[in-house]
PDB file of N, CA and C in Angstrom:
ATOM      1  N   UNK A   1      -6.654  12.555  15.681  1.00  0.00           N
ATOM      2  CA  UNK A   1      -6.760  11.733  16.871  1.00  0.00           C
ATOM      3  C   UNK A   1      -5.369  11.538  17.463  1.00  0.00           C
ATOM      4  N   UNK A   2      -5.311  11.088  18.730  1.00  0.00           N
ATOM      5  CA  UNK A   2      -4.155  11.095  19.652  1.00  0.00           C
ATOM      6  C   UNK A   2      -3.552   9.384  19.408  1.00  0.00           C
ATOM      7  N   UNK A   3      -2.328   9.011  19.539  1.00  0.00           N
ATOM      8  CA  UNK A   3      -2.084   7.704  19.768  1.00  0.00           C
ATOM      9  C   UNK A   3      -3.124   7.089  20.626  1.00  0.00           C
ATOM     10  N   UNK A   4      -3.036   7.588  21.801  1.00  0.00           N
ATOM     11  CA  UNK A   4      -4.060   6.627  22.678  1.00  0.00           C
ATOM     12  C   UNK A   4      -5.398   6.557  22.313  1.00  0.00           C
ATOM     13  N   UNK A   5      -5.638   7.846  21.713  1.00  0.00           N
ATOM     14  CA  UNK A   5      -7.349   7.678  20.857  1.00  0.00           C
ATOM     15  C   UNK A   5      -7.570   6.733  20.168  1.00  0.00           C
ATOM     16  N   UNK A   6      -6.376   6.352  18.851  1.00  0.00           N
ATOM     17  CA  UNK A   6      -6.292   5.914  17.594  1.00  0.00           C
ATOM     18  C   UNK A   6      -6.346   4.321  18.670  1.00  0.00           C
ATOM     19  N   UNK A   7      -5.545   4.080  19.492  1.00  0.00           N
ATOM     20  CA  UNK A   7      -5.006   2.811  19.793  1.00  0.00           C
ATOM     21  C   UNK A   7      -6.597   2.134  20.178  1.00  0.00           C
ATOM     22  N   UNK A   8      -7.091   2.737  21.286  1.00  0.00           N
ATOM     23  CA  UNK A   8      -8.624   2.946  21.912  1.00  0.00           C
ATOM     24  C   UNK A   8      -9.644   2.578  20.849  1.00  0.00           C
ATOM     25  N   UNK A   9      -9.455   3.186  19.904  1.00  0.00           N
ATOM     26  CA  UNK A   9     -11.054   3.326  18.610  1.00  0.00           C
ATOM     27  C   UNK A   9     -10.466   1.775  17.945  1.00  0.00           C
ATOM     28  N   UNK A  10      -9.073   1.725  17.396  1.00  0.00           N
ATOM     29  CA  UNK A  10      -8.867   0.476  16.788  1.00  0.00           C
ATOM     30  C   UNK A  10      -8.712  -0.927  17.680  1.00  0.00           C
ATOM     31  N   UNK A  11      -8.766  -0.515  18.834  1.00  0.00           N
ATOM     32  CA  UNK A  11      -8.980  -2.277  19.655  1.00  0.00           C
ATOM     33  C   UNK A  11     -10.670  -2.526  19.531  1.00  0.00           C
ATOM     34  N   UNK A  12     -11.177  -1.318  19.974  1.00  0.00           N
ATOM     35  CA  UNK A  12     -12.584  -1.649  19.870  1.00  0.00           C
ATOM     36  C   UNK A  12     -13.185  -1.676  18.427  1.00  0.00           C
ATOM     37  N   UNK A  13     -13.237  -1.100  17.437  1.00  0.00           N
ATOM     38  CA  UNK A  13     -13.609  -1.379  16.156  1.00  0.00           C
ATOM     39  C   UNK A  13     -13.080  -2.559  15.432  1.00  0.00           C
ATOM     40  N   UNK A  14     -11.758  -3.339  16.238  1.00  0.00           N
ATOM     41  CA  UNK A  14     -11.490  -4.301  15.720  1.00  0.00           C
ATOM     42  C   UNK A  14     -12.108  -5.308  16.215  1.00  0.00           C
ATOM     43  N   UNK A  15     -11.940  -5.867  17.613  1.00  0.00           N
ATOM     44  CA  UNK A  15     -13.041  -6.210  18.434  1.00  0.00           C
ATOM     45  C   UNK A  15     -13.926  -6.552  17.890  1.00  0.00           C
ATOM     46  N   UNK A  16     -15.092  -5.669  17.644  1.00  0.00           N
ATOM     47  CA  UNK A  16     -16.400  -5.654  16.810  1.00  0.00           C
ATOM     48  C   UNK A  16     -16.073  -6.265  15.562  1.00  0.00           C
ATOM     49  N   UNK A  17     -15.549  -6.079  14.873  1.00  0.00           N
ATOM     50  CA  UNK A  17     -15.538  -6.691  13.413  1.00  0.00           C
ATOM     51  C   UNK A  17     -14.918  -7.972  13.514  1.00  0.00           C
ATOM     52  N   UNK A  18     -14.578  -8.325  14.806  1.00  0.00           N
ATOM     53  CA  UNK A  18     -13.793  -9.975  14.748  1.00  0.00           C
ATOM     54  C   UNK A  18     -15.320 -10.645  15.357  1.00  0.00           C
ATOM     55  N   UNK A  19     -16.400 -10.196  16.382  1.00  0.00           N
ATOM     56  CA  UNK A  19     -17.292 -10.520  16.948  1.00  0.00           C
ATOM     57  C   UNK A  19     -18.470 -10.848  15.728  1.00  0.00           C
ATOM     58  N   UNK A  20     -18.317  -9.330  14.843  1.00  0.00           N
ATOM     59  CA  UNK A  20     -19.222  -9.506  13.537  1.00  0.00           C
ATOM     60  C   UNK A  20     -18.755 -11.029  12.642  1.00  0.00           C
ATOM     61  N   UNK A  21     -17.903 -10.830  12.372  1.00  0.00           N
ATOM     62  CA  UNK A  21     -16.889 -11.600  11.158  1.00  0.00           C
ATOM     63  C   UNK A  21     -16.851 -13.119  11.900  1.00  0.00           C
ATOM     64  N   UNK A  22     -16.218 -13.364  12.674  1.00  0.00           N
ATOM     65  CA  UNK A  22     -15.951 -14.659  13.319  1.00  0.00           C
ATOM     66  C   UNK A  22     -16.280 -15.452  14.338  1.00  0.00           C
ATOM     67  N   UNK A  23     -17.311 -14.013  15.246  1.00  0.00           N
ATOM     68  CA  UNK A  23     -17.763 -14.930  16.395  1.00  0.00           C
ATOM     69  C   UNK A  23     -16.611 -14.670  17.612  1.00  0.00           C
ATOM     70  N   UNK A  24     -15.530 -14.339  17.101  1.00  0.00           N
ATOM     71  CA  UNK A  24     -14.633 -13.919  18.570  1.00  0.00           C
ATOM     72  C   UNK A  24     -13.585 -13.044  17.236  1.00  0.00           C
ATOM     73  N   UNK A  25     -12.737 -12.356  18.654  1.00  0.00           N
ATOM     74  CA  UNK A  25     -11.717 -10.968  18.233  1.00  0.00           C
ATOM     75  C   UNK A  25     -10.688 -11.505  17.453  1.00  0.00           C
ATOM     76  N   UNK A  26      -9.616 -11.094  17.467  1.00  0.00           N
ATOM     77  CA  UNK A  26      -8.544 -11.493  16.685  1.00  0.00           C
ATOM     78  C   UNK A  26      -7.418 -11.597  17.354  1.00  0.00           C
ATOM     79  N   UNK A  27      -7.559 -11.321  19.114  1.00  0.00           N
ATOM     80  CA  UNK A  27      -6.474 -10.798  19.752  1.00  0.00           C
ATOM     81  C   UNK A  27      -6.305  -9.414  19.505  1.00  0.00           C
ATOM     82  N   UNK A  28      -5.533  -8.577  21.008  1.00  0.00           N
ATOM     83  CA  UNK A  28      -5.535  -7.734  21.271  1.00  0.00           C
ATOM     84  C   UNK A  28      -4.948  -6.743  20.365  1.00  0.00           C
ATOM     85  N   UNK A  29      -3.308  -7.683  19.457  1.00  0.00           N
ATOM     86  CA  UNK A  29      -2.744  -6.889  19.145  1.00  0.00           C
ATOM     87  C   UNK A  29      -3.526  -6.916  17.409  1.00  0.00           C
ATOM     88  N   UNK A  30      -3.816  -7.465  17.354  1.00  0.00           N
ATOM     89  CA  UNK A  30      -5.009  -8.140  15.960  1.00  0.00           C
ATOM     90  C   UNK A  30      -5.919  -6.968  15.692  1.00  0.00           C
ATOM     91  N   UNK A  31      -6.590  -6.537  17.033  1.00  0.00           N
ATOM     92  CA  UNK A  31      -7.487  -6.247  16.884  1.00  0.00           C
ATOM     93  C   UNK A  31      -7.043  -5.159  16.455  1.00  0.00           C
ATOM     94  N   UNK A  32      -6.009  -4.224  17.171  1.00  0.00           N
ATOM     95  CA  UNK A  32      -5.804  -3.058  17.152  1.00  0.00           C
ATOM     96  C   UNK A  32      -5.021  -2.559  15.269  1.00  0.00           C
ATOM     97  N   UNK A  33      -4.706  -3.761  15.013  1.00  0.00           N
ATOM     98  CA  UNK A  33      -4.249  -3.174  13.658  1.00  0.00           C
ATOM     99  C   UNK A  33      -5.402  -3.212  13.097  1.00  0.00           C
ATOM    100  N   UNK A  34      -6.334  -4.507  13.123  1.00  0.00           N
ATOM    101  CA  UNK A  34      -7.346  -4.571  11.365  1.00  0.00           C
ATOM    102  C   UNK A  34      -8.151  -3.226  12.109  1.00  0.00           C
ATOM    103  N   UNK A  35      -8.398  -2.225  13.408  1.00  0.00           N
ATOM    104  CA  UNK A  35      -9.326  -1.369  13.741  1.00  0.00           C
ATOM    105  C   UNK A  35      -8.894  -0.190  13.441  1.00  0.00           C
ATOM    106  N   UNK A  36      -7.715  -0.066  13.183  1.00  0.00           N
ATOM    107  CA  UNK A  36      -6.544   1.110  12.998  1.00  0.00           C
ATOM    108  C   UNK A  36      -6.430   0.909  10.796  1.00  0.00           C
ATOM    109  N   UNK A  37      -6.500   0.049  10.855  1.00  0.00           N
ATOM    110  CA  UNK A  37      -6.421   0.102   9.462  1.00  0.00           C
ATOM    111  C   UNK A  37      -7.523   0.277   8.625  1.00  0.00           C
ATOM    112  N   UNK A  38      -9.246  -0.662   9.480  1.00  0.00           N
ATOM    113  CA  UNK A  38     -10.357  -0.251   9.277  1.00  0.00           C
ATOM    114  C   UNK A  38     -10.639   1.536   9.119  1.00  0.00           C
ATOM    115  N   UNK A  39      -9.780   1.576  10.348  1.00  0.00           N
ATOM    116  CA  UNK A  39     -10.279   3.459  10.411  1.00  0.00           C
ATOM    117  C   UNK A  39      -9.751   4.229   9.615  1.00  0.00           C
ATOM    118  N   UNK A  40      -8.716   3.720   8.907  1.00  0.00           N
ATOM    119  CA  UNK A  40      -8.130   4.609   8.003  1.00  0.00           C
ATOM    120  C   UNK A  40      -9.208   3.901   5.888  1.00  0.00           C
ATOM    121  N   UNK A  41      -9.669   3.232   6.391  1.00  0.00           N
ATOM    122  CA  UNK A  41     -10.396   2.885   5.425  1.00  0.00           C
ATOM    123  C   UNK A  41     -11.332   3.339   4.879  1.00  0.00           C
ATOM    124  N   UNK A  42     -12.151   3.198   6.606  1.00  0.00           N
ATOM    125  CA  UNK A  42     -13.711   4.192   6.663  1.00  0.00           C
ATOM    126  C   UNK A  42     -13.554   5.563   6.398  1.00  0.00           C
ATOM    127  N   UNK A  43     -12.487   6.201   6.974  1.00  0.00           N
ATOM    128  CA  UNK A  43     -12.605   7.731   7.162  1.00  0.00           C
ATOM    129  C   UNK A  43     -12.239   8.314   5.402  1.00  0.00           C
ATOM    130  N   UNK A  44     -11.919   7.273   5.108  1.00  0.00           N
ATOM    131  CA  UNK A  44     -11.421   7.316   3.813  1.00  0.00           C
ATOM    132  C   UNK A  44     -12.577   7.433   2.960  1.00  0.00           C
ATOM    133  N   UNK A  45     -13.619   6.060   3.240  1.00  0.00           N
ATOM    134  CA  UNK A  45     -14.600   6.139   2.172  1.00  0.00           C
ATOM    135  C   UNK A  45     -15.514   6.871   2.681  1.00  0.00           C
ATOM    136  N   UNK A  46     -15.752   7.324   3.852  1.00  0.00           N
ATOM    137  CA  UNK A  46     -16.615   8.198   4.299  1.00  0.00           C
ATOM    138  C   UNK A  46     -16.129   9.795   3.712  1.00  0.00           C
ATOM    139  N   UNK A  47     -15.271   9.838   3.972  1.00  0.00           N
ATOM    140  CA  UNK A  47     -15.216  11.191   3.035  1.00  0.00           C
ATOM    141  C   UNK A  47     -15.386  11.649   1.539  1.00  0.00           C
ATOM    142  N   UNK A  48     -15.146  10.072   0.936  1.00  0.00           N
ATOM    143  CA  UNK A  48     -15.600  10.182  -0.377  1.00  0.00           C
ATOM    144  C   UNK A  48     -17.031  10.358  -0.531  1.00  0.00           C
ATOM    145  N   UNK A  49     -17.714   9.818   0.275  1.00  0.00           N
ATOM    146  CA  UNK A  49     -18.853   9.316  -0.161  1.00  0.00           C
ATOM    147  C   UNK A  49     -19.850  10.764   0.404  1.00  0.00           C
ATOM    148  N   UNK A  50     -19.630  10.828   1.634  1.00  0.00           N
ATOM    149  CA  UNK A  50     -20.531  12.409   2.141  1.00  0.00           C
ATOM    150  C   UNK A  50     -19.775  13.644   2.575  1.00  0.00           C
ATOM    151  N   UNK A  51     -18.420  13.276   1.594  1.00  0.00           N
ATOM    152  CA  UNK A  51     -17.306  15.096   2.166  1.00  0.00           C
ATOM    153  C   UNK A  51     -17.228  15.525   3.111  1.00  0.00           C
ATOM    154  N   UNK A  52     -17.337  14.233   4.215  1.00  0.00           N
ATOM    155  CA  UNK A  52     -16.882  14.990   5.321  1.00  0.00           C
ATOM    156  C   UNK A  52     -16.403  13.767   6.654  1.00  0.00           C
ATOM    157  N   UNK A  53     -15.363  14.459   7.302  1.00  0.00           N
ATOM    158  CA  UNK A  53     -14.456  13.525   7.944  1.00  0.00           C
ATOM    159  C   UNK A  53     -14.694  12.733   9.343  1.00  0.00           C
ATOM    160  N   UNK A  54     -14.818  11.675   9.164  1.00  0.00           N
ATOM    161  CA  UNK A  54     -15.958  10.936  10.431  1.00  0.00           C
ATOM    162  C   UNK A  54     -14.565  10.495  11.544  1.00  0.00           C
ATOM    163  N   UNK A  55     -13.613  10.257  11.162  1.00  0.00           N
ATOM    164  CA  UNK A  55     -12.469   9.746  11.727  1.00  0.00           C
ATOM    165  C   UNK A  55     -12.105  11.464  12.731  1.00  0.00           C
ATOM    166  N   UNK A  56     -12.594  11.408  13.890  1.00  0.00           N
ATOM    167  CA  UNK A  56     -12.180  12.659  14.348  1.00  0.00           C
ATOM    168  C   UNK A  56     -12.046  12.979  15.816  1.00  0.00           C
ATOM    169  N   UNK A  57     -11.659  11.647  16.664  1.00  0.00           N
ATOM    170  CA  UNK A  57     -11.760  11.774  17.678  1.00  0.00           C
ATOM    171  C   UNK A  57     -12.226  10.367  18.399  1.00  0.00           C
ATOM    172  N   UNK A  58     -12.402  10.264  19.520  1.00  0.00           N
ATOM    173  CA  UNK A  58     -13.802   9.473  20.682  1.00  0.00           C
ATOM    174  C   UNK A  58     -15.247   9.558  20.646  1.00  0.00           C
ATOM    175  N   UNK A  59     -15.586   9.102  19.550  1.00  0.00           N
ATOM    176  CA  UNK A  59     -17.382   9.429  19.269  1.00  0.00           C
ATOM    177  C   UNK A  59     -17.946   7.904  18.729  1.00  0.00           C
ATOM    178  N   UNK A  60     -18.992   8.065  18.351  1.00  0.00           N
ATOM    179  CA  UNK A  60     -20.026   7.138  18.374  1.00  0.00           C
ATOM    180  C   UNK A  60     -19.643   6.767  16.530  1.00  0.00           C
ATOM    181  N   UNK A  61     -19.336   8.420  15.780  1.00  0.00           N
ATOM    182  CA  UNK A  61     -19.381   7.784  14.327  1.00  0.00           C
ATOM    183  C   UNK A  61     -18.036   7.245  13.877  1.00  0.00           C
ATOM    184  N   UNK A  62     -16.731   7.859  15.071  1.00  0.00           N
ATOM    185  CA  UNK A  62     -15.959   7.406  14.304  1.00  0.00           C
ATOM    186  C   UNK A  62     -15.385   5.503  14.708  1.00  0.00           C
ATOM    187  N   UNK A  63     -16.154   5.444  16.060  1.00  0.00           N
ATOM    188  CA  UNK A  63     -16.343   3.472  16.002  1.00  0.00           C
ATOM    189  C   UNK A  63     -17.049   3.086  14.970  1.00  0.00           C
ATOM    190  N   UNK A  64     -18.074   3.538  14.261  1.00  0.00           N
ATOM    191  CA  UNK A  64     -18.795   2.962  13.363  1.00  0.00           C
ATOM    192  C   UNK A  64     -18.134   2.906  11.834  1.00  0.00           C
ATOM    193  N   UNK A  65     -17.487   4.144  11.966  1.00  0.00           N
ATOM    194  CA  UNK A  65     -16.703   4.128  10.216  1.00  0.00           C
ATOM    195  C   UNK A  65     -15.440   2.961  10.590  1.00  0.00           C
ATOM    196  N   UNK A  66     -15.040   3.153  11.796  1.00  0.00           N
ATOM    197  CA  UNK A  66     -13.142   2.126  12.155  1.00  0.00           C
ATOM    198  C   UNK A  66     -14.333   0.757  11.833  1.00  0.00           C
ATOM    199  N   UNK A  67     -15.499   0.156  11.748  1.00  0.00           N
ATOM    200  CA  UNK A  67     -16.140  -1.211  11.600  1.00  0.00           C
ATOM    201  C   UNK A  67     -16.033  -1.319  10.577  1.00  0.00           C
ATOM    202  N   UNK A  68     -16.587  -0.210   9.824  1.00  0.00           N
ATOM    203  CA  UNK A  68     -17.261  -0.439   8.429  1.00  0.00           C
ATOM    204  C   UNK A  68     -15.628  -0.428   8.036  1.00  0.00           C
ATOM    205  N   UNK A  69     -14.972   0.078   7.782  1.00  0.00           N
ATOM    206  CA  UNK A  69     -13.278  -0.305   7.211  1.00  0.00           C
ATOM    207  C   UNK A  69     -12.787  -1.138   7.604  1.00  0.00           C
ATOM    208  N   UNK A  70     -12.912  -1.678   8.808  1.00  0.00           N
ATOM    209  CA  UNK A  70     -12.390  -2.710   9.197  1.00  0.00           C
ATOM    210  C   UNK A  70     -13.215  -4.238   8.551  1.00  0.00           C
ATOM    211  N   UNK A  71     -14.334  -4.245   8.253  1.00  0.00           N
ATOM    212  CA  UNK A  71     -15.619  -5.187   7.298  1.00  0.00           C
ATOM    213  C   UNK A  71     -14.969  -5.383   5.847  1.00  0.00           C
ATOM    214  N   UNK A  72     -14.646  -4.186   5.538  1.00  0.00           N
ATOM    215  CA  UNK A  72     -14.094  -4.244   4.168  1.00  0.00           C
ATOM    216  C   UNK A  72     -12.948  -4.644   4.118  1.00  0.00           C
ATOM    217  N   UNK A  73     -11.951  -4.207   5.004  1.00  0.00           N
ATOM    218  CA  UNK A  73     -10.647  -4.925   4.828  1.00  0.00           C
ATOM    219  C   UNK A  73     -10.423  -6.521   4.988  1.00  0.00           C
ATOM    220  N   UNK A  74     -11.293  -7.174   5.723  1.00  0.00           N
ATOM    221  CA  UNK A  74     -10.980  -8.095   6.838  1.00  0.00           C
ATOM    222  C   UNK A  74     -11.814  -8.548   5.320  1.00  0.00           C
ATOM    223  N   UNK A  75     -12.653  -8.481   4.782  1.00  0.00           N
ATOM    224  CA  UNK A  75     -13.488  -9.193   3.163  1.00  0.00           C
ATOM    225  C   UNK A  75     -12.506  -9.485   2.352  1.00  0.00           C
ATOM    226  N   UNK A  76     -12.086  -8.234   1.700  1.00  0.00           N
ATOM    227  CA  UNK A  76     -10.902  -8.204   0.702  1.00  0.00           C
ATOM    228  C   UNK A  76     -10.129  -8.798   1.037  1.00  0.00           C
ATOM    229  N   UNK A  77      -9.652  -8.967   1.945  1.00  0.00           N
ATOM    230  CA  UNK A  77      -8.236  -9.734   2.567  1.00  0.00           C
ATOM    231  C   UNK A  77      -8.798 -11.340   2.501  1.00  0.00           C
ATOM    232  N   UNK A  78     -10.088 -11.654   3.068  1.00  0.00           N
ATOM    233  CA  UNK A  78     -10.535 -13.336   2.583  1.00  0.00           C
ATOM    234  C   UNK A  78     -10.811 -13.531   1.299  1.00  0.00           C
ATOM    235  N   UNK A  79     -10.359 -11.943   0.627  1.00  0.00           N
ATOM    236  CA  UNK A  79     -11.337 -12.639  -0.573  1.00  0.00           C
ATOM    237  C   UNK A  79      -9.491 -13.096  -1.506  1.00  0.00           C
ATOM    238  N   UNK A  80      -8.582 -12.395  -0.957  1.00  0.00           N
ATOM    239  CA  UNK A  80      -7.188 -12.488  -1.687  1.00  0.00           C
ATOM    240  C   UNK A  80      -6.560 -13.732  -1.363  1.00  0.00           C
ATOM    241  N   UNK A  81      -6.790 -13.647  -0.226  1.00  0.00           N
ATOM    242  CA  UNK A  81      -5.882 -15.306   0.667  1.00  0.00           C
ATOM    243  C   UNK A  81      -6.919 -16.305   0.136  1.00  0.00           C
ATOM    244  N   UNK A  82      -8.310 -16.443  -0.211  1.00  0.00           N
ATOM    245  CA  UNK A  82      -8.967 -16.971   0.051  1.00  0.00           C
ATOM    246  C   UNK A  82      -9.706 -18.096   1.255  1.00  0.00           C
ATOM    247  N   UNK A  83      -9.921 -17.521   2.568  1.00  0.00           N
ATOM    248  CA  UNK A  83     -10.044 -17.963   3.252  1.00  0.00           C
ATOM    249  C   UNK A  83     -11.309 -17.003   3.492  1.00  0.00           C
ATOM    250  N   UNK A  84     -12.163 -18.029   4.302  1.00  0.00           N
ATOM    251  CA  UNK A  84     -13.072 -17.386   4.947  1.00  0.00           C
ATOM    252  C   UNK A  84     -13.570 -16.777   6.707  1.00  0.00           C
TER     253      UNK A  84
END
């Protein structure tokens, strides 16, 4: 993916997982890391899990894997700080 792709998929996958998670985003620049870090999460466990690489561009699966990493991070991370 391109900077502006990566930047693009992680505002909006972060977005979503602050809407899922909290009811509102995290801020812009918020969003774009936990969606950028989500995506490197998902594409991660998505490849473990069905061998093959969902993180690949402007598509439909790779917003859905930048959520699902971004779900897991944004968990683990309440579950370390302990906050909810």
């Amino acid at each position: 993916m391109g900077l502006i792709t990566s930047l693009i998929v992680g505002g909006i996958a972060g977005w979503l997982t602050g809407l899922l998670q909290r009811g509102k985003g995290y801020g812009l620049v918020g969003n774009i890391v936990v969606g950028l870090i989500g995506a490197a999460v998902g594409g991660f466990l998505g490849s473990l899990l069905f061998a093959h690489n969902f993180i690949t561009g402007f598509n439909l699966s790779t917003i859905l894997f930048a959520i699902i990493g971004a779900v897991v991070v944004t968990y683990v991370w309440g579950a370390i700080t302990g906050r909810r």
